[in-house]
N, C-alpha and C. Protein backbone atom coordinates (compact mmCIF):
# COMPACT_ATOMS: atom_id res chain seq x y z
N UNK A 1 129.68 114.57 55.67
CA UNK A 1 129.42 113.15 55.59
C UNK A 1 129.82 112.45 56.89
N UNK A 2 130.97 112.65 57.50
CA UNK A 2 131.24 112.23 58.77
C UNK A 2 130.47 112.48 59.55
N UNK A 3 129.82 113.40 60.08
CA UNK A 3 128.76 113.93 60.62
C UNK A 3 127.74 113.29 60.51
N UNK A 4 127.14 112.58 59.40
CA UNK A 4 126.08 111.77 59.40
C UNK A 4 126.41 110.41 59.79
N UNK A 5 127.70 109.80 59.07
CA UNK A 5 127.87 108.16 59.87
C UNK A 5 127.99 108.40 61.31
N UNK A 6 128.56 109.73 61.94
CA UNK A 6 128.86 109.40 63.67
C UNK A 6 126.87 110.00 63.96
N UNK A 7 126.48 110.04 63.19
CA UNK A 7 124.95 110.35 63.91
C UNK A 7 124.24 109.41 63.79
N UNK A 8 124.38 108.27 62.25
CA UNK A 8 123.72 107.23 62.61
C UNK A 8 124.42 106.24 63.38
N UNK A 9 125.63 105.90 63.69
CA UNK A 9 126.27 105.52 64.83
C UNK A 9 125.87 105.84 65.70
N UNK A 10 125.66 106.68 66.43
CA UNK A 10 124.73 107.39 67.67
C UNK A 10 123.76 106.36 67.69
N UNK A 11 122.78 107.07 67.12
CA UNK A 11 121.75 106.41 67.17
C UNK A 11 121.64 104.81 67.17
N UNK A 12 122.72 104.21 66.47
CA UNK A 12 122.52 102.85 66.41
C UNK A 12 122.35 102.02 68.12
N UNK A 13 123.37 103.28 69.00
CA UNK A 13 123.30 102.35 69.72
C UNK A 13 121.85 102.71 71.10
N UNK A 14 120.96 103.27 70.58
CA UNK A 14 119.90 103.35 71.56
C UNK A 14 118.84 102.67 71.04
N UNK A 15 118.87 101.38 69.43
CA UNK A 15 118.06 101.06 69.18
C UNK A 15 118.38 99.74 69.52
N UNK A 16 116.55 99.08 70.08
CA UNK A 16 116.91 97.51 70.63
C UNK A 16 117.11 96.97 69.54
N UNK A 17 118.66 95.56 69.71
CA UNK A 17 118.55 94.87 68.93
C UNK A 17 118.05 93.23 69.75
N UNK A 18 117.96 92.43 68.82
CA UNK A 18 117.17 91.16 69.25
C UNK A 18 118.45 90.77 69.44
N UNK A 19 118.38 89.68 70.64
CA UNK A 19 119.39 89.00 70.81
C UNK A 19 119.68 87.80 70.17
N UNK A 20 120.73 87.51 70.43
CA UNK A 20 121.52 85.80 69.68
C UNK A 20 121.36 84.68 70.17
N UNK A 21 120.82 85.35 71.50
CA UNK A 21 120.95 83.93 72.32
C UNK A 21 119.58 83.14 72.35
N UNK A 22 119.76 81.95 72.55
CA UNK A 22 118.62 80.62 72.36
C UNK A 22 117.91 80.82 73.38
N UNK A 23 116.65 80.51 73.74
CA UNK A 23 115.58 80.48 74.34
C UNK A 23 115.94 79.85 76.00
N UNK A 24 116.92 78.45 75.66
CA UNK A 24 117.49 78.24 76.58
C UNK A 24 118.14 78.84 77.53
N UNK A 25 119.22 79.71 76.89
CA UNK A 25 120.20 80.73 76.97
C UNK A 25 119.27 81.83 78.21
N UNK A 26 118.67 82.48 77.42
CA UNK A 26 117.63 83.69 78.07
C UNK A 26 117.07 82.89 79.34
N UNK A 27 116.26 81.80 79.11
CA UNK A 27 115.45 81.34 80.51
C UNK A 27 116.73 81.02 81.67
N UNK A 28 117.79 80.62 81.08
CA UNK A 28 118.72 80.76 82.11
C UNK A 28 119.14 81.95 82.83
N UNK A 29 119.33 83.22 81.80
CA UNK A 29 119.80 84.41 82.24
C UNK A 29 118.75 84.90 83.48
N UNK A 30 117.63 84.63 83.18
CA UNK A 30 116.44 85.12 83.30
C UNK A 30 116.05 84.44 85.44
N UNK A 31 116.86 83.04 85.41
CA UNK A 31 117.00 82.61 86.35
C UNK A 31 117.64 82.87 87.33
N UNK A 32 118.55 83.21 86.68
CA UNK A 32 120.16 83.71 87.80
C UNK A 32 119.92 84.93 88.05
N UNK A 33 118.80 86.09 87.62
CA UNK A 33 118.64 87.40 87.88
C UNK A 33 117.60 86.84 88.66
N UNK A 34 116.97 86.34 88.94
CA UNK A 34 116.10 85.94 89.51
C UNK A 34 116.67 85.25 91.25
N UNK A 35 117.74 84.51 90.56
CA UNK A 35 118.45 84.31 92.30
C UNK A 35 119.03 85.86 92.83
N UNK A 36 119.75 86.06 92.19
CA UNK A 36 120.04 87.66 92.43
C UNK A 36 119.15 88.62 93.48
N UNK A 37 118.04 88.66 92.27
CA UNK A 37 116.95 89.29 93.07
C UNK A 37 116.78 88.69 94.60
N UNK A 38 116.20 87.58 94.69
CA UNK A 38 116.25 87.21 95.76
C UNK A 38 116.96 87.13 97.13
N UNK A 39 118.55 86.65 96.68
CA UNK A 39 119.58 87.34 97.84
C UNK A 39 119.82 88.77 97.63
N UNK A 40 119.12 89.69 97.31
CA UNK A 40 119.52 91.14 96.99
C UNK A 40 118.20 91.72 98.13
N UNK A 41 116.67 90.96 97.67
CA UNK A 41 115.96 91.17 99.07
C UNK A 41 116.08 90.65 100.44
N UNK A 42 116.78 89.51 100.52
CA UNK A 42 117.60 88.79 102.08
C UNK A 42 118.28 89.62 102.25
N UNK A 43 119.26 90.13 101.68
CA UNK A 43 120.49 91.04 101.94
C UNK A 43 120.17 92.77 101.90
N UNK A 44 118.90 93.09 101.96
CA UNK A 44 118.64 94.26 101.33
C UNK A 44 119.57 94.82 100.81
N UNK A 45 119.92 94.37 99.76
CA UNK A 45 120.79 95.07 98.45
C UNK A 45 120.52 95.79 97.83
N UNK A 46 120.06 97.20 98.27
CA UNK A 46 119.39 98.45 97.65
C UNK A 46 120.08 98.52 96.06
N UNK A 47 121.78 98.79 96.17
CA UNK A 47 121.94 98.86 94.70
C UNK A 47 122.03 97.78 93.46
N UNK A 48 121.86 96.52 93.97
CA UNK A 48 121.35 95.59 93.70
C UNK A 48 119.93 95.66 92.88
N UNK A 49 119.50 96.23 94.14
CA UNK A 49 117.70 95.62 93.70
C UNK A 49 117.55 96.82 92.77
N UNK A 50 117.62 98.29 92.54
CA UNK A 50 117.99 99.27 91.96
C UNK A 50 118.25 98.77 90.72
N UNK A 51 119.27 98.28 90.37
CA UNK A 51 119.90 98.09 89.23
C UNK A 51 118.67 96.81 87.97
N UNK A 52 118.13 95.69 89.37
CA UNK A 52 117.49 94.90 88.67
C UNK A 52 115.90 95.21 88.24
N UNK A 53 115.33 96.41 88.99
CA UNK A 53 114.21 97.23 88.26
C UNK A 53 114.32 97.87 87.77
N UNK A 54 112.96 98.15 86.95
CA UNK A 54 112.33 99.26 86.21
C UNK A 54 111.80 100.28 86.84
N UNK A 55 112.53 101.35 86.36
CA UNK A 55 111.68 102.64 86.97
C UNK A 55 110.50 102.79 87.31
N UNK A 56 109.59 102.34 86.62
CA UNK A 56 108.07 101.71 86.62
C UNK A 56 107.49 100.66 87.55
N UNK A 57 108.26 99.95 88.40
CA UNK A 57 108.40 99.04 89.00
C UNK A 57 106.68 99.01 89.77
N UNK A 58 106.32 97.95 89.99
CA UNK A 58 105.24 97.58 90.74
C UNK A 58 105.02 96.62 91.00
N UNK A 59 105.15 96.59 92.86
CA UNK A 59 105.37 95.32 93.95
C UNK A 59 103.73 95.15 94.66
N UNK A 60 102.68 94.19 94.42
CA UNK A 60 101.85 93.61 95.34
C UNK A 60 102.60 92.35 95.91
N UNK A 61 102.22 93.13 97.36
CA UNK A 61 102.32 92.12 98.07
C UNK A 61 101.11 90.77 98.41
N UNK A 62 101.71 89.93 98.93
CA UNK A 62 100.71 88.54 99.08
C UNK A 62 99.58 88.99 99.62
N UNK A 63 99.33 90.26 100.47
CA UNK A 63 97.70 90.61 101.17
C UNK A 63 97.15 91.96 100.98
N UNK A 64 97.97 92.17 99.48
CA UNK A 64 97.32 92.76 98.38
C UNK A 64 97.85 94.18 98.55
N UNK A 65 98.37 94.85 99.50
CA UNK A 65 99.28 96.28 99.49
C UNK A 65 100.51 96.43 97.96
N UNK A 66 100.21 97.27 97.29
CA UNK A 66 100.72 98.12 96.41
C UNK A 66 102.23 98.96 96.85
N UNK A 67 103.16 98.33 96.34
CA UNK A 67 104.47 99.67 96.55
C UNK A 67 105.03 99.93 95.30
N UNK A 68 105.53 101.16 94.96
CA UNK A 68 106.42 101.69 93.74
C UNK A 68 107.97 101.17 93.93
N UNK A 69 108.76 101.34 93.62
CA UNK A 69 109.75 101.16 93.22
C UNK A 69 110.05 101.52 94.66
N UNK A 70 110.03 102.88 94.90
CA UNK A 70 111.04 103.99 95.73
C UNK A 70 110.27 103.45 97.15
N UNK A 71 108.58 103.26 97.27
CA UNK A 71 108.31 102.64 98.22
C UNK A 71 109.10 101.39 99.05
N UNK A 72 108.90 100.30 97.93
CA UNK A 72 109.63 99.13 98.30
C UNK A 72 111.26 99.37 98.68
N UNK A 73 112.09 100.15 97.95
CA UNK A 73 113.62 100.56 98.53
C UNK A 73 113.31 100.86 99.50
N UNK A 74 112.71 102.14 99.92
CA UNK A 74 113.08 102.41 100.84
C UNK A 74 112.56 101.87 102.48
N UNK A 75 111.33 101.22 102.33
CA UNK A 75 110.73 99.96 103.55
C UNK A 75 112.05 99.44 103.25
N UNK A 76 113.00 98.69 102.29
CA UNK A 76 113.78 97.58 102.39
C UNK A 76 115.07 98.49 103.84
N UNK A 77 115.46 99.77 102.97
CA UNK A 77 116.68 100.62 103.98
C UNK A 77 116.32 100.67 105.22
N UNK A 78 115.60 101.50 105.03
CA UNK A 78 114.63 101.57 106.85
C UNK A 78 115.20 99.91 107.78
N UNK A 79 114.79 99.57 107.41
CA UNK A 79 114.84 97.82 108.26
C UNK A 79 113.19 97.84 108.30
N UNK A 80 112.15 98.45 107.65
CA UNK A 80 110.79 97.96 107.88
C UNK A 80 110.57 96.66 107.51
N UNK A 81 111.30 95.99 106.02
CA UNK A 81 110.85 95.03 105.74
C UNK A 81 112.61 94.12 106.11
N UNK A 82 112.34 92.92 106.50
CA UNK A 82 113.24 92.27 106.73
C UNK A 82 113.47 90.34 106.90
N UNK A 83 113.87 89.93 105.94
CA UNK A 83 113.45 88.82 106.28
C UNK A 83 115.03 87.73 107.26
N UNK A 84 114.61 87.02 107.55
CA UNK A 84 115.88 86.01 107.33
C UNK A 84 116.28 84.63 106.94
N UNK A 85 114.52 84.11 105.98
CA UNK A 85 114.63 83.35 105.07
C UNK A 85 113.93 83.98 103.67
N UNK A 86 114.35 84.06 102.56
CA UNK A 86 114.00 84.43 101.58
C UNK A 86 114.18 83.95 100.06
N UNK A 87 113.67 82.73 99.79
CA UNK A 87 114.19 82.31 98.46
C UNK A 87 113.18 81.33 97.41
N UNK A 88 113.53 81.58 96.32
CA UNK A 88 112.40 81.22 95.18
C UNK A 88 112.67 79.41 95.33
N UNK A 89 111.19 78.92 96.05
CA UNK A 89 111.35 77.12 95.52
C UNK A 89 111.69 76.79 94.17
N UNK A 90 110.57 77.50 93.35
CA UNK A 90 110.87 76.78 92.26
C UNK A 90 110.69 78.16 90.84
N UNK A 91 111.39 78.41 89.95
CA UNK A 91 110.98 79.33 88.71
C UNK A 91 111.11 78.65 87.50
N UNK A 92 109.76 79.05 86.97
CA UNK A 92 109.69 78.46 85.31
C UNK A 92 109.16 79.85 84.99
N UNK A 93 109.74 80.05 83.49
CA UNK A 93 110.18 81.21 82.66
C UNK A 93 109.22 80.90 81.80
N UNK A 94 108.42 82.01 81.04
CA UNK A 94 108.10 81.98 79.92
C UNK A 94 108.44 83.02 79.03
N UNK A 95 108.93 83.18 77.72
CA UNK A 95 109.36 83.88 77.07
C UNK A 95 108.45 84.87 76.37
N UNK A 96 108.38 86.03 75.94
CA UNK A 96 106.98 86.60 75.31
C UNK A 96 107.82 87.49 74.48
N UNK A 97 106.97 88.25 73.37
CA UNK A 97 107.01 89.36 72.66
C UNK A 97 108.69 88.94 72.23
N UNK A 98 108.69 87.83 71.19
CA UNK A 98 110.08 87.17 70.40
C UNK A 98 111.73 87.19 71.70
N UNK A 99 111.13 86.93 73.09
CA UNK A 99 112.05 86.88 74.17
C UNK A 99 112.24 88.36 74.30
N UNK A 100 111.96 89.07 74.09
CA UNK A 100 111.59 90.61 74.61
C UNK A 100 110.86 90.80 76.30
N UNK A 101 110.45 89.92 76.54
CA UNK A 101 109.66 90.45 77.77
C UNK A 101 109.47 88.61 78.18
N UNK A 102 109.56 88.33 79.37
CA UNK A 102 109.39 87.23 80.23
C UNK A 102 108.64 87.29 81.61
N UNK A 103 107.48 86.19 81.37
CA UNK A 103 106.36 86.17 82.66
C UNK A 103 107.41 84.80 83.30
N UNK A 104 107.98 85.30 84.89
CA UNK A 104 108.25 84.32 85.62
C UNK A 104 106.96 84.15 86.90
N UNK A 105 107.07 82.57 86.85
CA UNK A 105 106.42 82.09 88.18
C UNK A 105 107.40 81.27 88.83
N UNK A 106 106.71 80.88 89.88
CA UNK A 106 106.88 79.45 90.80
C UNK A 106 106.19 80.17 92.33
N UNK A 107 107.19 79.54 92.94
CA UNK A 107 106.69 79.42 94.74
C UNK A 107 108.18 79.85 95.22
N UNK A 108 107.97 80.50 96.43
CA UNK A 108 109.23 81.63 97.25
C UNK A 108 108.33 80.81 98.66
N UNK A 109 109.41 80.96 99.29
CA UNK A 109 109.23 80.87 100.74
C UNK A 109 109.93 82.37 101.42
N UNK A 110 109.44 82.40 102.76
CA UNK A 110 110.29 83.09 103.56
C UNK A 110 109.68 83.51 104.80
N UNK A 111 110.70 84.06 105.75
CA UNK A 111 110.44 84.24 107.08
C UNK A 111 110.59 85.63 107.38
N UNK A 112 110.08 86.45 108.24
CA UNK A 112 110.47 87.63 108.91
C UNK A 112 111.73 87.40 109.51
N UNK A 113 112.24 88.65 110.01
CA UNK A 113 113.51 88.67 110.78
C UNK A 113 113.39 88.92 112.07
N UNK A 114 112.12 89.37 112.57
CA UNK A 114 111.41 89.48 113.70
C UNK A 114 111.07 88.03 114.40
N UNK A 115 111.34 88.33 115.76
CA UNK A 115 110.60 87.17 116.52
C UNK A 115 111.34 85.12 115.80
N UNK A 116 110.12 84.67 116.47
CA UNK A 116 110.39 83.38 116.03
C UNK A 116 109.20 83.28 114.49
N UNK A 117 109.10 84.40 113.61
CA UNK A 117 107.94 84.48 112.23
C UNK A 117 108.11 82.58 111.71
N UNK A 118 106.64 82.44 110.97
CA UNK A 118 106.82 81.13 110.77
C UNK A 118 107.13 81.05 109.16
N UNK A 119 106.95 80.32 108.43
CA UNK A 119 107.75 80.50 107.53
C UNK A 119 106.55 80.55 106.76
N UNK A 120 106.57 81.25 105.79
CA UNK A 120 105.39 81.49 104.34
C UNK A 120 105.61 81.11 103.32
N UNK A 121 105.18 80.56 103.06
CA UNK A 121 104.58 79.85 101.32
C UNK A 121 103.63 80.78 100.24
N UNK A 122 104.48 81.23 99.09
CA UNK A 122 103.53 81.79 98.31
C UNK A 122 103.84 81.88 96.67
N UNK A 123 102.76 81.89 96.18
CA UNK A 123 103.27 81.87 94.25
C UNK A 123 103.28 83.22 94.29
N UNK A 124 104.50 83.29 93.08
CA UNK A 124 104.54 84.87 92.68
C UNK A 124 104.46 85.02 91.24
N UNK A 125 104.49 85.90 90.86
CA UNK A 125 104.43 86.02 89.44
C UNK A 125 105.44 87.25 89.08
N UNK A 126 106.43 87.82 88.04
CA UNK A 126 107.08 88.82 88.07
C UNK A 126 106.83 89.00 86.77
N UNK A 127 106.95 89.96 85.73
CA UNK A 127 106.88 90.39 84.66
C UNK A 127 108.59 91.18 84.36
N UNK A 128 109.73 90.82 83.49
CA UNK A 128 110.62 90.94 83.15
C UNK A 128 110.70 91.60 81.70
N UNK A 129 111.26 92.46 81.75
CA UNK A 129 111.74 93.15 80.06
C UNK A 129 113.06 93.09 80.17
N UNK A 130 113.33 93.07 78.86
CA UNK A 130 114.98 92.92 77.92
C UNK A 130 115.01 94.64 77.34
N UNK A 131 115.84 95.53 78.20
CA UNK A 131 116.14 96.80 77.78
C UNK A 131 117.22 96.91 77.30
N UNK A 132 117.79 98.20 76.94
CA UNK A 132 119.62 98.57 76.31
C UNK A 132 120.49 98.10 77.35
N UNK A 133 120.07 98.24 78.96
CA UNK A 133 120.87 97.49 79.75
C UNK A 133 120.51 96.40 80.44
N UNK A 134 120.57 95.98 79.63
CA UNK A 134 119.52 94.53 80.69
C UNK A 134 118.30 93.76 80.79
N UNK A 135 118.24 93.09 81.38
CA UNK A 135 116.80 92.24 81.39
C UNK A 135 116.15 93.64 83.35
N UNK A 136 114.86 93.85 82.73
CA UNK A 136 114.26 94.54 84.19
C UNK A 136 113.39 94.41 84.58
N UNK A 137 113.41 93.94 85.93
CA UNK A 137 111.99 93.53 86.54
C UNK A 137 110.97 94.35 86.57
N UNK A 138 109.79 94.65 86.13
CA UNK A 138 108.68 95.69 86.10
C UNK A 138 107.77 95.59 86.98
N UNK A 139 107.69 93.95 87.43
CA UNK A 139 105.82 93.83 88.48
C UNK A 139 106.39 92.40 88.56
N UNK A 140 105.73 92.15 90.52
CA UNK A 140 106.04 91.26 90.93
C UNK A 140 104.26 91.48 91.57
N UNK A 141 103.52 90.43 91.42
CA UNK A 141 102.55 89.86 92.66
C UNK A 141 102.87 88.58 93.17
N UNK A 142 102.67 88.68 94.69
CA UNK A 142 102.70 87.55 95.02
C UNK A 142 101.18 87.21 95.65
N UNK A 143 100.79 85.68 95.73
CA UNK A 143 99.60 85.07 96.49
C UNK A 143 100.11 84.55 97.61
N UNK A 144 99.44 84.10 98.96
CA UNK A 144 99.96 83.53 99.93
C UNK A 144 99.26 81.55 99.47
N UNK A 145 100.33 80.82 99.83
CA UNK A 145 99.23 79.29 99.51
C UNK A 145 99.01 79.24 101.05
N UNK A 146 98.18 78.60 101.27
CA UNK A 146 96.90 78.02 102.01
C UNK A 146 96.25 76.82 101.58
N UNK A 147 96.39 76.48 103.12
CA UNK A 147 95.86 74.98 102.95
C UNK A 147 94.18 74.83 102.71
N UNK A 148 93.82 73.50 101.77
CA UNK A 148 92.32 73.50 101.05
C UNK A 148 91.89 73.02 102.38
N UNK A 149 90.48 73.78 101.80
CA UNK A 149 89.20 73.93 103.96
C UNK A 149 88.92 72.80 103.15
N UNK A 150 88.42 71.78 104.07
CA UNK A 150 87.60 70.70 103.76
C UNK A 150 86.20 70.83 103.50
N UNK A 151 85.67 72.04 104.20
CA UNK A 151 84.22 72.53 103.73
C UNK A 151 84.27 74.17 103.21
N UNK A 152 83.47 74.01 102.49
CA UNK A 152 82.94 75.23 102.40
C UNK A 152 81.70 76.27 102.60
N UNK A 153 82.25 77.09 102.97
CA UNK A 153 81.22 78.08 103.75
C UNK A 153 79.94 78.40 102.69
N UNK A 154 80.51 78.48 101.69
CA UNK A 154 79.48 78.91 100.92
C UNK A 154 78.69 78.19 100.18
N UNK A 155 78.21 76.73 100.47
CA UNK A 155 77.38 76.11 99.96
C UNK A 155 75.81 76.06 100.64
């Protein structure tokens, strides 16, 4: 009989439970991993940024290049990618699948670390899950904004 309570004990603890916390609560959590993230890519914070993805991870960039997880680390180690402005203007949270999974947007700015780079403007979008350890980032696209042409070519 002991044998079976320490087995469903076991098991209890690899099954998701829903959390307690208010909607509020989460879009906050959901924010501050979100600043995280951000000074973790300024700072290339490999075990940082590590910790805040999903194994599964998938990064488009603003001019449409594809990296995995291990891609994006390791451009970050290298010094390939490098910025020395990097941070989210603005994030609004939406909650999905009973706060199980969260679509963040807004607008990020940032600069290269190269040269005098000018500074970029772009919406991103990230896709977030609530796992046994954590909330984890899965997919980030970003768009570049651009200013509206006054004409268009294609009329």
């Amino acid at each position: 009989m002991k044998s079976l309570i320490g087995l469903a004990l076991c098991m209890t603890m690899f099954v998701p439970t829903a959390s307690a916390d208010t909607p509020a609560q989460t879009q906050g959590e959901l924010k501050s991993l979100e600043r995280q993230r951000a000074a973790a890519i300024l700072q290339r914070d490999i075990p940082a940024l590590r910790a805040l993805m999903d194994r599964r991870y998938a990064h488009i960039e603003s001019r449409g290049r594809a990296r995995s997880k291990t891609e994006l680390l390791t451009a970050l180690e290298r010094g390939d990618i490098r910025f020395k402005v990097y941070e989210n203007e603005s994030t609004e949270v939406q909650l999905l699948d009973d706060g199980d999974a969260a679509l963040v947007t807004g607008i990020f700015r940032s600069a290269a670390a190269e040269g005098s780079a000018k500074i970029f403007r772009g919406r991103y979008v990230r896709v977030w899950v609530r796992q046994q350890d954590g909330w984890k980032n899965t997919y980030h696209q970003a768009t570049e904004i651009r200013p509206v042409q006054s004409a268009c070519p294609c009329d």
